[in-house]
N, C-alpha and C. Protein backbone atom coordinates (compact mmCIF):
# COMPACT_ATOMS: atom_id res chain seq x y z
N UNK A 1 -16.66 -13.48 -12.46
CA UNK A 1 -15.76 -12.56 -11.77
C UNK A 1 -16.06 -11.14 -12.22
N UNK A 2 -16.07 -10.03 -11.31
CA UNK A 2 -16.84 -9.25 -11.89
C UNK A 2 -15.21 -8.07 -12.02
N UNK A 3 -16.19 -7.08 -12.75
CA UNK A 3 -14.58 -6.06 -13.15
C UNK A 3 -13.53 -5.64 -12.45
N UNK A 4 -14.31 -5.83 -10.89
CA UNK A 4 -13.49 -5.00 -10.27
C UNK A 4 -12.37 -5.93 -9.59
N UNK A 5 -12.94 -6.91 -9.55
CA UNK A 5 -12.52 -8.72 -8.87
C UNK A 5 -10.80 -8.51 -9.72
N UNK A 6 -11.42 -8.77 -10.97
CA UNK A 6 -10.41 -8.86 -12.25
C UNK A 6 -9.34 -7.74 -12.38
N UNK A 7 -9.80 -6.67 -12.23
CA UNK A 7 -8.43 -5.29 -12.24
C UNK A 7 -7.89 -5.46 -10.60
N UNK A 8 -8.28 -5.98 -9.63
CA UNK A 8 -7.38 -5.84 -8.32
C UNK A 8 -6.40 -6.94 -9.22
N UNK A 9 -7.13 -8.66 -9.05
CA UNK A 9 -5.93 -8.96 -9.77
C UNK A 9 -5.30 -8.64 -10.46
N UNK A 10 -5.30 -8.19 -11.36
CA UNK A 10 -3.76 -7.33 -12.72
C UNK A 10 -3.23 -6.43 -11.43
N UNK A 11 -3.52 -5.40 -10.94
CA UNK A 11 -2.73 -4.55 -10.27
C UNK A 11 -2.11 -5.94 -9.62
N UNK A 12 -2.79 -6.49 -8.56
CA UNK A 12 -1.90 -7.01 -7.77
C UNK A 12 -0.83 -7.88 -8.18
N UNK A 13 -1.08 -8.32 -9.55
CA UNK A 13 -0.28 -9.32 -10.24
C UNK A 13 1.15 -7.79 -10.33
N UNK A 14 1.25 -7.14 -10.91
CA UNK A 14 2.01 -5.85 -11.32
C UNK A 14 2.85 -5.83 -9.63
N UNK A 15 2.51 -5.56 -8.34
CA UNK A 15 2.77 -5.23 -7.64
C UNK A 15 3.41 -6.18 -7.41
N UNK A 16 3.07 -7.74 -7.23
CA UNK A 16 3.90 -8.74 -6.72
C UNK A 16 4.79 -9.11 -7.27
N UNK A 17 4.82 -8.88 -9.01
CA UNK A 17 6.06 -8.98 -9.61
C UNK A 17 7.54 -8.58 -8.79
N UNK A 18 7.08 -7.14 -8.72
CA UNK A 18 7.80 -6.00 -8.27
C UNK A 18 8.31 -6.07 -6.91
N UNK A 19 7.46 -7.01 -5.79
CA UNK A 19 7.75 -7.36 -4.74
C UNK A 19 8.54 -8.48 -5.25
N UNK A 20 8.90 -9.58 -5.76
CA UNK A 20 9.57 -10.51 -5.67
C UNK A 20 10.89 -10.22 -6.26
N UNK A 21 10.72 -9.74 -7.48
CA UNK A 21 11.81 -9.21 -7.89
C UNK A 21 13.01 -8.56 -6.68
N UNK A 22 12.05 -8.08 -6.37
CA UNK A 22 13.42 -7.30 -5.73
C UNK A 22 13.60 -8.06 -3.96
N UNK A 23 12.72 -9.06 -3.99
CA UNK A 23 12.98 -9.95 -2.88
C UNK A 23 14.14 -10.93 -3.45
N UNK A 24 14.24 -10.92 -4.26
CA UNK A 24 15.18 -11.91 -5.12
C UNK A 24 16.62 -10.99 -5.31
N UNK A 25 16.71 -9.75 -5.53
CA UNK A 25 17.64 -8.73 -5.72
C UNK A 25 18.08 -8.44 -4.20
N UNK A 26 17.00 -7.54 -2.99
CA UNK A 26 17.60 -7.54 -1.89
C UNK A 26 17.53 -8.99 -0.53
N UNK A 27 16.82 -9.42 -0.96
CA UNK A 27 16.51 -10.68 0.12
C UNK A 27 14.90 -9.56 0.88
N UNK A 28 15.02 -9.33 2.13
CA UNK A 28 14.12 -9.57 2.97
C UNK A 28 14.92 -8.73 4.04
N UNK A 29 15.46 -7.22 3.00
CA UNK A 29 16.32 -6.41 4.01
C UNK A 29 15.52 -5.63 4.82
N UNK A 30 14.48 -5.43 4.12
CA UNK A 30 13.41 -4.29 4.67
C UNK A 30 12.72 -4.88 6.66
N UNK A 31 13.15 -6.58 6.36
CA UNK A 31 12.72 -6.95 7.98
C UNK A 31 13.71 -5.73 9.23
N UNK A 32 14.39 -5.30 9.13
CA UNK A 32 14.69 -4.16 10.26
C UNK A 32 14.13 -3.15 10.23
N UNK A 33 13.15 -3.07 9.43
CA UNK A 33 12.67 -1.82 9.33
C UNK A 33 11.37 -1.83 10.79
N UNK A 34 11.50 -0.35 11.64
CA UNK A 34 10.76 -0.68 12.76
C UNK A 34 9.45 -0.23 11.99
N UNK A 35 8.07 -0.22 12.97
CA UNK A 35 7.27 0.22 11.95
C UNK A 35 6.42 1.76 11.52
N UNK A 36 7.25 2.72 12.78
CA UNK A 36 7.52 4.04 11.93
C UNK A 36 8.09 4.25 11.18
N UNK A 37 9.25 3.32 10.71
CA UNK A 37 9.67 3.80 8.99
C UNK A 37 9.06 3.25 7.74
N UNK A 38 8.55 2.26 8.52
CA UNK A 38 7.52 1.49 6.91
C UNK A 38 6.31 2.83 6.95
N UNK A 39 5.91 3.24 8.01
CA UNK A 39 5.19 4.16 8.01
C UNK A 39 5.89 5.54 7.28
N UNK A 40 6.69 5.61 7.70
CA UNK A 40 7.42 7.01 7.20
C UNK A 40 7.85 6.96 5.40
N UNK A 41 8.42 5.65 4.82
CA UNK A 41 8.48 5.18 3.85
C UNK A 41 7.25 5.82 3.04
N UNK A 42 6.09 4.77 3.73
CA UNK A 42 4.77 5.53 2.85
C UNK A 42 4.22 6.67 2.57
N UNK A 43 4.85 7.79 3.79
CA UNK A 43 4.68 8.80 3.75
C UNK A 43 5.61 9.58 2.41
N UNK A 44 6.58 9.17 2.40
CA UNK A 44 7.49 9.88 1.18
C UNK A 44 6.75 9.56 0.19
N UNK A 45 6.55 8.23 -0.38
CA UNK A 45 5.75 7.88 -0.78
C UNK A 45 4.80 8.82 -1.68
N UNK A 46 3.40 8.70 -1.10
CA UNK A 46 2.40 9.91 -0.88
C UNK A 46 2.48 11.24 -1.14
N UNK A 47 3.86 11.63 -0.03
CA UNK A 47 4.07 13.14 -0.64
C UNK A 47 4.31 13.53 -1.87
N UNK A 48 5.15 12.35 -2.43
CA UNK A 48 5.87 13.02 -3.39
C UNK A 48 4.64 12.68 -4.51
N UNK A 49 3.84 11.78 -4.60
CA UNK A 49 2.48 11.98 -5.42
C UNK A 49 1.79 13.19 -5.48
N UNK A 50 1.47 13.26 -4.28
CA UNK A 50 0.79 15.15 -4.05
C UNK A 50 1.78 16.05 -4.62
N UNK A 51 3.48 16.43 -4.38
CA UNK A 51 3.95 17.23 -5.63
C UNK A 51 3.86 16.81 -6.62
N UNK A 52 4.01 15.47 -7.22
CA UNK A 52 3.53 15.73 -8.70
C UNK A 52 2.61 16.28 -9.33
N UNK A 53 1.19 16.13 -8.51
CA UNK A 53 -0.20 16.36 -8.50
C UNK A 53 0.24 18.00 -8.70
N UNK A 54 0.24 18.61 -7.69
CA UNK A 54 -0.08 19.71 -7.59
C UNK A 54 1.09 20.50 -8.31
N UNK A 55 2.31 20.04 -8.96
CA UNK A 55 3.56 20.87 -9.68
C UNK A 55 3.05 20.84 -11.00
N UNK A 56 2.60 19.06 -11.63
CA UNK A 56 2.53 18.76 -12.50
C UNK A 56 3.37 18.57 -13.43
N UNK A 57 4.74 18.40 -12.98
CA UNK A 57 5.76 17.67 -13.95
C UNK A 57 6.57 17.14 -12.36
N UNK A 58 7.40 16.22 -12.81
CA UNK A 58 8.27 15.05 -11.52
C UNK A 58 9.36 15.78 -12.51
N UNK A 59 10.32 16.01 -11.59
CA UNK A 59 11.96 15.97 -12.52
C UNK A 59 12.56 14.62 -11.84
N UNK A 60 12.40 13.95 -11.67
CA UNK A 60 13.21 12.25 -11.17
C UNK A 60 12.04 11.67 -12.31
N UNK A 61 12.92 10.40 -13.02
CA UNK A 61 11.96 9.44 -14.26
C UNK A 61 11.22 9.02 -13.45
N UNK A 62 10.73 8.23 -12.35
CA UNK A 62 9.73 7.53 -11.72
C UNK A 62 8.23 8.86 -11.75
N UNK A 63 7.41 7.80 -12.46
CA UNK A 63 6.11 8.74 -11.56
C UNK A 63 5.17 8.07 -10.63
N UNK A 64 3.91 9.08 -10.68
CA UNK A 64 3.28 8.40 -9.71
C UNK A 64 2.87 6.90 -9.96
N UNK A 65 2.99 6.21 -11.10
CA UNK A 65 2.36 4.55 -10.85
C UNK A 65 3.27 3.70 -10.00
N UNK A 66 5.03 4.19 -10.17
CA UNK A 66 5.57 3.41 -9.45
C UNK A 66 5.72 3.75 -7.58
N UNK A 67 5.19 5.24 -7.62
CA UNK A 67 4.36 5.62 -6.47
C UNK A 67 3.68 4.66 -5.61
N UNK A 68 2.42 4.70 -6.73
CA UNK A 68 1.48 3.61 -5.60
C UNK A 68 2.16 2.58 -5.53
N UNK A 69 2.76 1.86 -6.52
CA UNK A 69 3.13 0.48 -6.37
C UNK A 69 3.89 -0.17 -5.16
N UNK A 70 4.54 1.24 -4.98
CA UNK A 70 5.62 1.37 -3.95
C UNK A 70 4.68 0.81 -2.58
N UNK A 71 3.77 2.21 -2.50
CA UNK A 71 2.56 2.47 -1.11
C UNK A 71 2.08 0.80 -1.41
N UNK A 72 1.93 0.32 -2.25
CA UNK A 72 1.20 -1.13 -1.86
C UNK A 72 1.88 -1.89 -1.16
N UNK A 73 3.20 -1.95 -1.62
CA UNK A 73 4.13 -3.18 -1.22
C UNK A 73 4.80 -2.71 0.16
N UNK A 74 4.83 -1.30 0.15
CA UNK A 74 5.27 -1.05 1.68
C UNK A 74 4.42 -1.15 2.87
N UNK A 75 2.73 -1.21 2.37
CA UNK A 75 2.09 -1.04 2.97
C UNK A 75 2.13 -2.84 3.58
N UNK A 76 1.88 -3.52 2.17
CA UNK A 76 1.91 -5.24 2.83
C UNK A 76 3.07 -5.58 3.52
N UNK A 77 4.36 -4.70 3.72
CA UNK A 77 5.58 -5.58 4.01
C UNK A 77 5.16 -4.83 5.96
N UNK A 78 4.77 -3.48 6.05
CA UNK A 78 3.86 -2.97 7.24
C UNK A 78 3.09 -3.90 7.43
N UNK A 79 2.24 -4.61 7.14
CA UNK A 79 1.56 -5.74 8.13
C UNK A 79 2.04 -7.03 7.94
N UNK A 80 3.41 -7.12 7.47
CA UNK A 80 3.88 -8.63 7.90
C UNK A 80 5.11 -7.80 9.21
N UNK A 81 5.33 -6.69 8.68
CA UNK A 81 5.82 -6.59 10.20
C UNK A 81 5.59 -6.47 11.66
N UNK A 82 4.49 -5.99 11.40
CA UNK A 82 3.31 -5.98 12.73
C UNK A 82 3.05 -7.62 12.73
N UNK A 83 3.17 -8.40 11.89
CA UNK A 83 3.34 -10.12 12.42
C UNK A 83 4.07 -10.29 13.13
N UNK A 84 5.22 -10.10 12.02
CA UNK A 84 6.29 -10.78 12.80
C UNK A 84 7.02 -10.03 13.64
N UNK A 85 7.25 -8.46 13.88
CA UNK A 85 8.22 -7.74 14.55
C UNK A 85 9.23 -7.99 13.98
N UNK A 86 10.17 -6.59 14.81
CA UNK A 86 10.95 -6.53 13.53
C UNK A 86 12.51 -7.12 13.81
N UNK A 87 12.87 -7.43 13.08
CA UNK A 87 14.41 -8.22 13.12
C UNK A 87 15.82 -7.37 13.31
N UNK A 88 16.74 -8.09 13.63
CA UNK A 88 17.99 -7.61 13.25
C UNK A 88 18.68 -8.00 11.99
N UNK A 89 18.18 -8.75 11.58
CA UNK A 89 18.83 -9.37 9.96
C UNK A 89 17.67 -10.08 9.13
N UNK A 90 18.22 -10.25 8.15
CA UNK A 90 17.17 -10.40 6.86
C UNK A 90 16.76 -11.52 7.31
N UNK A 91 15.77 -11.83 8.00
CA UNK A 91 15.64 -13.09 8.64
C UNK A 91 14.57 -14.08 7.88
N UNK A 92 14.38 -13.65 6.81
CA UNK A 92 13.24 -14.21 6.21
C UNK A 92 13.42 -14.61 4.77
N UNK A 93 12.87 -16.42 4.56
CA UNK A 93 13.06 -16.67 3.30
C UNK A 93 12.17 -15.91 2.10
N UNK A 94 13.30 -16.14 1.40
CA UNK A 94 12.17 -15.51 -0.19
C UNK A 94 10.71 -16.47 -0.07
N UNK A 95 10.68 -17.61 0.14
CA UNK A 95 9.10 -18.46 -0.11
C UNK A 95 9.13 -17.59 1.04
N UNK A 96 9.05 -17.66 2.30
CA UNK A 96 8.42 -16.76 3.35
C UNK A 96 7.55 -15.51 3.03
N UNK A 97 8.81 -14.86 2.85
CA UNK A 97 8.43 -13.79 2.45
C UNK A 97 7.56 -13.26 1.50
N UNK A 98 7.05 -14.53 0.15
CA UNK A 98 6.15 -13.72 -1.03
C UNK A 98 4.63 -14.37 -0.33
N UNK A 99 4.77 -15.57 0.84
CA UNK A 99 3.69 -16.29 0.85
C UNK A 99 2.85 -15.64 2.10
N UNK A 100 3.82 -14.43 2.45
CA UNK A 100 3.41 -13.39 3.52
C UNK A 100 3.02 -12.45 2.73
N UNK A 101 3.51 -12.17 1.82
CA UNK A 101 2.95 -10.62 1.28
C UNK A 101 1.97 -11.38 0.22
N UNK A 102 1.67 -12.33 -0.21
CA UNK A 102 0.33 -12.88 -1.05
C UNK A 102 -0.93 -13.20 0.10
N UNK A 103 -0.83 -13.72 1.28
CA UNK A 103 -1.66 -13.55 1.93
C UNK A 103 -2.17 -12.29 2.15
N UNK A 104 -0.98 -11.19 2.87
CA UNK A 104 -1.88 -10.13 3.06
C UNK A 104 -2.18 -9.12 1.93
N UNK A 105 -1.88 -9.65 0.95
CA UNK A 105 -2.56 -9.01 -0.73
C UNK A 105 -4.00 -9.21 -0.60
N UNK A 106 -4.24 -10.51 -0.21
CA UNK A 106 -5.53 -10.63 -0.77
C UNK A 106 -6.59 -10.71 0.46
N UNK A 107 -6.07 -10.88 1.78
CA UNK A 107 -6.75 -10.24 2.80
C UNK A 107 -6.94 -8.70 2.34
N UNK A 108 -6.25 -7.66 1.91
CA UNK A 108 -6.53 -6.11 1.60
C UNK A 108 -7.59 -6.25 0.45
N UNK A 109 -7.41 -7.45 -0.56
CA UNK A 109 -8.72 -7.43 -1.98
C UNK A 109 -9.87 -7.92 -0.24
N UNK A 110 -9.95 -8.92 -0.36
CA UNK A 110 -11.39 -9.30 0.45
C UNK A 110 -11.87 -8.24 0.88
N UNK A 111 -10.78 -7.20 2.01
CA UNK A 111 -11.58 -6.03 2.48
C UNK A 111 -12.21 -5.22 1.40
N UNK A 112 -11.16 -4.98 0.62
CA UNK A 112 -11.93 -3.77 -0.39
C UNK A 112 -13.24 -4.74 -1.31
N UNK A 113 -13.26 -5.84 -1.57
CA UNK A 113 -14.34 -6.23 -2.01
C UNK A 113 -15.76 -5.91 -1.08
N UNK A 114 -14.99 -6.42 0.04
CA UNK A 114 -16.64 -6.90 0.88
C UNK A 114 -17.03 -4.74 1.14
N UNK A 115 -15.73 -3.72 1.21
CA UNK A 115 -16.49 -2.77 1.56
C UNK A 115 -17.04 -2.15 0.41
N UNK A 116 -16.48 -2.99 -0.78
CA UNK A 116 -17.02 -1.72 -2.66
C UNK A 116 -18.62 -2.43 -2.43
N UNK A 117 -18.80 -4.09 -2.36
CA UNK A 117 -20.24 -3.71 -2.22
C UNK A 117 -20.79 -3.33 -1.35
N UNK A 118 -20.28 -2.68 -0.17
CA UNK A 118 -21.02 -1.71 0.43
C UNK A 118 -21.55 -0.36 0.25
N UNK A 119 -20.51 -0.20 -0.22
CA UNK A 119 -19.95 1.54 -0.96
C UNK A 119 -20.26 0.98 -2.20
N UNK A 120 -20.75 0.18 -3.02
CA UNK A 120 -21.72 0.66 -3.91
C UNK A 120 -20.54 1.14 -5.58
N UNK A 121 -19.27 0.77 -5.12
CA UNK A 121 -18.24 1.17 -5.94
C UNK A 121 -18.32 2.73 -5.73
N UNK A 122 -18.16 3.68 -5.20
CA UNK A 122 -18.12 4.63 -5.20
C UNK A 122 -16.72 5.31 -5.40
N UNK A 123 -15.83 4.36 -5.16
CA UNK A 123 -14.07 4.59 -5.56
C UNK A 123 -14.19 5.17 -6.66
N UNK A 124 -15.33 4.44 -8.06
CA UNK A 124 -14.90 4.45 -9.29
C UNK A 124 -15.02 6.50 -9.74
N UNK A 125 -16.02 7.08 -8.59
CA UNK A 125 -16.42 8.33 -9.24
C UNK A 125 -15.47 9.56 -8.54
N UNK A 126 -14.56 8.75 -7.75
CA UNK A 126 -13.44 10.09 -6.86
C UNK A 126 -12.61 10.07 -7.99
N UNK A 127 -11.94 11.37 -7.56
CA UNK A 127 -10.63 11.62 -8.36
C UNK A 127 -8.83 11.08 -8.06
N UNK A 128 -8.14 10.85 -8.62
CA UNK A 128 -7.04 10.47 -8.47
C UNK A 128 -6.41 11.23 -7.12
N UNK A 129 -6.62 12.42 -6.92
CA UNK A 129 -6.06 13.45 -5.85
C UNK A 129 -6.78 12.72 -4.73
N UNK A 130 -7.65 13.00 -4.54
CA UNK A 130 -8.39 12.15 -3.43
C UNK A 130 -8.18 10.73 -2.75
N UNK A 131 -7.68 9.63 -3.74
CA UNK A 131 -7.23 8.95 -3.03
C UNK A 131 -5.65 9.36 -2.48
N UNK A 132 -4.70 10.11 -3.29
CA UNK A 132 -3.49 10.57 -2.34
C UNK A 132 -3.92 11.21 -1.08
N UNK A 133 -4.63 12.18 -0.98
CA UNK A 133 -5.44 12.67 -0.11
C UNK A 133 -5.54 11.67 1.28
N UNK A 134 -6.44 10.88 0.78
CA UNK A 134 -6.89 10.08 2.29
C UNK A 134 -5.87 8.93 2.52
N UNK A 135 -4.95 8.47 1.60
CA UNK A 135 -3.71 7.71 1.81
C UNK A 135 -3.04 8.65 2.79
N UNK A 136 -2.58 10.30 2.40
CA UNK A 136 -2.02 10.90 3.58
C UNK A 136 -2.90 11.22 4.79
N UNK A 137 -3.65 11.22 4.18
CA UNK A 137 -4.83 11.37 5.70
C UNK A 137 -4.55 10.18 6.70
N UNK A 138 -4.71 8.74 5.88
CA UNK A 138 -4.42 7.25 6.98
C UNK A 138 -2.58 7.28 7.53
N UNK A 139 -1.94 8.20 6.60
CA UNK A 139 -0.61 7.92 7.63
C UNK A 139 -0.66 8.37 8.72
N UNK A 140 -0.93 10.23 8.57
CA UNK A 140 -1.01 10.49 10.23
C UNK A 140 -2.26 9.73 11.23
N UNK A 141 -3.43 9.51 10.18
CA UNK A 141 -3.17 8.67 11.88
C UNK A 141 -2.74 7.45 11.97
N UNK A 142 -1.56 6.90 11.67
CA UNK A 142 -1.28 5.72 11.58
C UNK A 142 0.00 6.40 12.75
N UNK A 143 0.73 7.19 12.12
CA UNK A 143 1.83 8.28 12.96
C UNK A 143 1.14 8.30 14.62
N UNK A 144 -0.01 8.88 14.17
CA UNK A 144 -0.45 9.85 16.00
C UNK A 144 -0.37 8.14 16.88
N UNK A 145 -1.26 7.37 15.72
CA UNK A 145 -1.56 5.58 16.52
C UNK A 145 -0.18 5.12 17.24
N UNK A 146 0.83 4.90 16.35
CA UNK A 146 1.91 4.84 16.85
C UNK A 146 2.86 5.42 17.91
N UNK A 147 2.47 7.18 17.33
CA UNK A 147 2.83 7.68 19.05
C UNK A 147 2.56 7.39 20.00
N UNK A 148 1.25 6.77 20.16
CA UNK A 148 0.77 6.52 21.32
C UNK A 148 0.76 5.29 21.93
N UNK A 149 1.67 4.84 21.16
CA UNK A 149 2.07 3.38 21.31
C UNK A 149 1.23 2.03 20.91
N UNK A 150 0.33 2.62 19.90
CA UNK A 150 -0.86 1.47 19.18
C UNK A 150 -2.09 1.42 20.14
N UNK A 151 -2.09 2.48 21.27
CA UNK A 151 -3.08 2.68 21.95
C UNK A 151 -4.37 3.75 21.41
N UNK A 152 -5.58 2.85 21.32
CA UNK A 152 -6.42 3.89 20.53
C UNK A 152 -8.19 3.61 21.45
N UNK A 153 -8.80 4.75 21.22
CA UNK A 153 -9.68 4.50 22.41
C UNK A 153 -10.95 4.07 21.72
N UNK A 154 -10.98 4.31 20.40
CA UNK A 154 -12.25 4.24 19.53
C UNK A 154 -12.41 3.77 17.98
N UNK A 155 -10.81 4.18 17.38
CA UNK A 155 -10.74 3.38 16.23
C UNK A 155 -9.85 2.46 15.85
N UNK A 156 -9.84 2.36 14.83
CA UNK A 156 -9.11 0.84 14.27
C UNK A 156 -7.74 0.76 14.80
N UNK A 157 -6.96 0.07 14.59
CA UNK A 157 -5.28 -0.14 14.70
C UNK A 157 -5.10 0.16 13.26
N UNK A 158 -3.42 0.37 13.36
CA UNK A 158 -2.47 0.52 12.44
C UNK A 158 -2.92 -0.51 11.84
N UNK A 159 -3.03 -1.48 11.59
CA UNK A 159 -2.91 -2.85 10.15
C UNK A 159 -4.12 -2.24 9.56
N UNK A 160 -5.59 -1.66 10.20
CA UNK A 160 -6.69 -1.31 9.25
C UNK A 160 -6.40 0.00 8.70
N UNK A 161 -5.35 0.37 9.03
CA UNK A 161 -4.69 1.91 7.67
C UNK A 161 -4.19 1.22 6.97
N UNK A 162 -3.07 0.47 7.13
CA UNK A 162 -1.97 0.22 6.74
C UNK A 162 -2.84 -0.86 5.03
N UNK A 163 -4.19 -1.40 5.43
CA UNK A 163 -5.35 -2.36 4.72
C UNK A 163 -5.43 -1.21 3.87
N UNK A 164 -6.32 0.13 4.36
CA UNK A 164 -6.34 0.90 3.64
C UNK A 164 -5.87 2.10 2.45
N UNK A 165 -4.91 1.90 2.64
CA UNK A 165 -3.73 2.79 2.25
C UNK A 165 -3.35 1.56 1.06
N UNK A 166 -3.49 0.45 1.12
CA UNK A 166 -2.99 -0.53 0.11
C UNK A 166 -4.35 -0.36 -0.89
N UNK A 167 -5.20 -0.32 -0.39
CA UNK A 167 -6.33 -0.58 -1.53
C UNK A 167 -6.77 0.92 -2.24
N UNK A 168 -6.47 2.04 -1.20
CA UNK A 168 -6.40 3.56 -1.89
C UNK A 168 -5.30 3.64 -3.34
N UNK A 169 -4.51 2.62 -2.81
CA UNK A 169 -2.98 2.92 -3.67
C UNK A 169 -3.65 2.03 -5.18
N UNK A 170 -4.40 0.98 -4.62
CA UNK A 170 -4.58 0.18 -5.73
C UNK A 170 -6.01 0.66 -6.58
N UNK A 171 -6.92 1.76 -6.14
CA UNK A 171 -7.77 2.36 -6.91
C UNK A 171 -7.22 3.07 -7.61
N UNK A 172 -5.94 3.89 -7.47
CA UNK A 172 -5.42 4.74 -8.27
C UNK A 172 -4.61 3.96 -9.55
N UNK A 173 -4.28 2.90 -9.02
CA UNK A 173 -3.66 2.20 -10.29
C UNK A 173 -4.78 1.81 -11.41
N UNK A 174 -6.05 0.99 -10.99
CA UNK A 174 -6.99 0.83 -11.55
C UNK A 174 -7.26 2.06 -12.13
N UNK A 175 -7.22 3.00 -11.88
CA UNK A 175 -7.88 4.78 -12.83
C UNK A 175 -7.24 4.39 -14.15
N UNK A 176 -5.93 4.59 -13.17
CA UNK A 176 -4.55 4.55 -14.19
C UNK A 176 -4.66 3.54 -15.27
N UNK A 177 -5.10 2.01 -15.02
CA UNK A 177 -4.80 1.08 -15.97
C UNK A 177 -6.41 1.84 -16.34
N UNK A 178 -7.10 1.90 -16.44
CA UNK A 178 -8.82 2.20 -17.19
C UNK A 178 -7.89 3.31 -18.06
N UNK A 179 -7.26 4.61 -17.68
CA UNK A 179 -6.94 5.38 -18.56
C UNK A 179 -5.96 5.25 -19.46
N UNK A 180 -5.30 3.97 -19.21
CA UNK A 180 -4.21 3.24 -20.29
C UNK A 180 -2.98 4.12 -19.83
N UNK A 181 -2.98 4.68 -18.73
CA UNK A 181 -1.74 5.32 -18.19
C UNK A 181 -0.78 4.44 -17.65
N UNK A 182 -1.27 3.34 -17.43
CA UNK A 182 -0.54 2.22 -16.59
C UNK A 182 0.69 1.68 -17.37
């Protein structure tokens, strides 16, 4: 298993904690959510990474790790909603619900595996800003995609941001756990 195999798992292990937990605390409230607010969610998200970035102190205790963690899990609970559409009530069991967001955990590792050996790992030599960067870069167009009603003439759909934006979130954690910031 090679390093990089091994740190998605720990992040993702960290993230799913955090998803169940609080699937266990709220149930499976977030199913009404339509999917401009899981989108919009991520966007707060994001932003508020970029002010930390660029202020360099947060006055709220959370920082950016529980940031990404956030962008991961909002991002996977965004493509179980594009499954299933969205509900009027918590319509979904806790097993449902973690065996939906563990699938599309590791559908987002496969992608980022099969594209790092493409890319050659090149994640490892960007900077932390950069992936906030193109995380806000994939919302709007995840935003414009959506305006247009998921109509797109040339690139991907919303679920291949929504892929991306999970594995941007999870290089930054990896920095983070390499720099023992985690």
């Amino acid at each position: 298993m090679s390093q990089t195999d091994q740190q998605y798992d720990q992040i993702a292990a960290i993230c799913s904690n955090i998803f169940t937990k609080k699937m266990k605390d709220y149930g499976a409230s977030w199913r009404i959510l339509r999917p401009k607010s899981v989108t919009d969610q991520i966007f707060i998200k994001a932003n508020r990474i970029r002010s930390i970035e660029t202020k360099g102190v947060a006055k709220v205790d959370e920082g950016i790790k529980s940031e990404l963690i956030a962008i991961v899990n909002y991002g996977v609970i965004g493509l179980i909603q594009l499954e299933l559409g969205v509900a009027e009530t918590d319509d979904l069991s806790y097993e449902k619900g973690v065996a939906l967001y563990t699938q599309y955990l590791q559908q987002a590792k496969e992608l980022m595996m099969a594209k790092n050996h493409d890319y050659d790992e090149a994640w490892r030599t960007m900077r932390m800003e950069s992936y906030t960067d193109l995380i806000l870069m994939k919302i709007y167009r995840t935003k414009q995609i959506e305006d247009n009603k998921g109509q797109t003439l040339i690139s991907e759909g919303i679920d291949a941001n929504y892929f991306d934006m999970i594995n941007y979130a999870v290089f930054g954690l990896i920095k983070m756990l390499e720099n023992e910031t985690l």
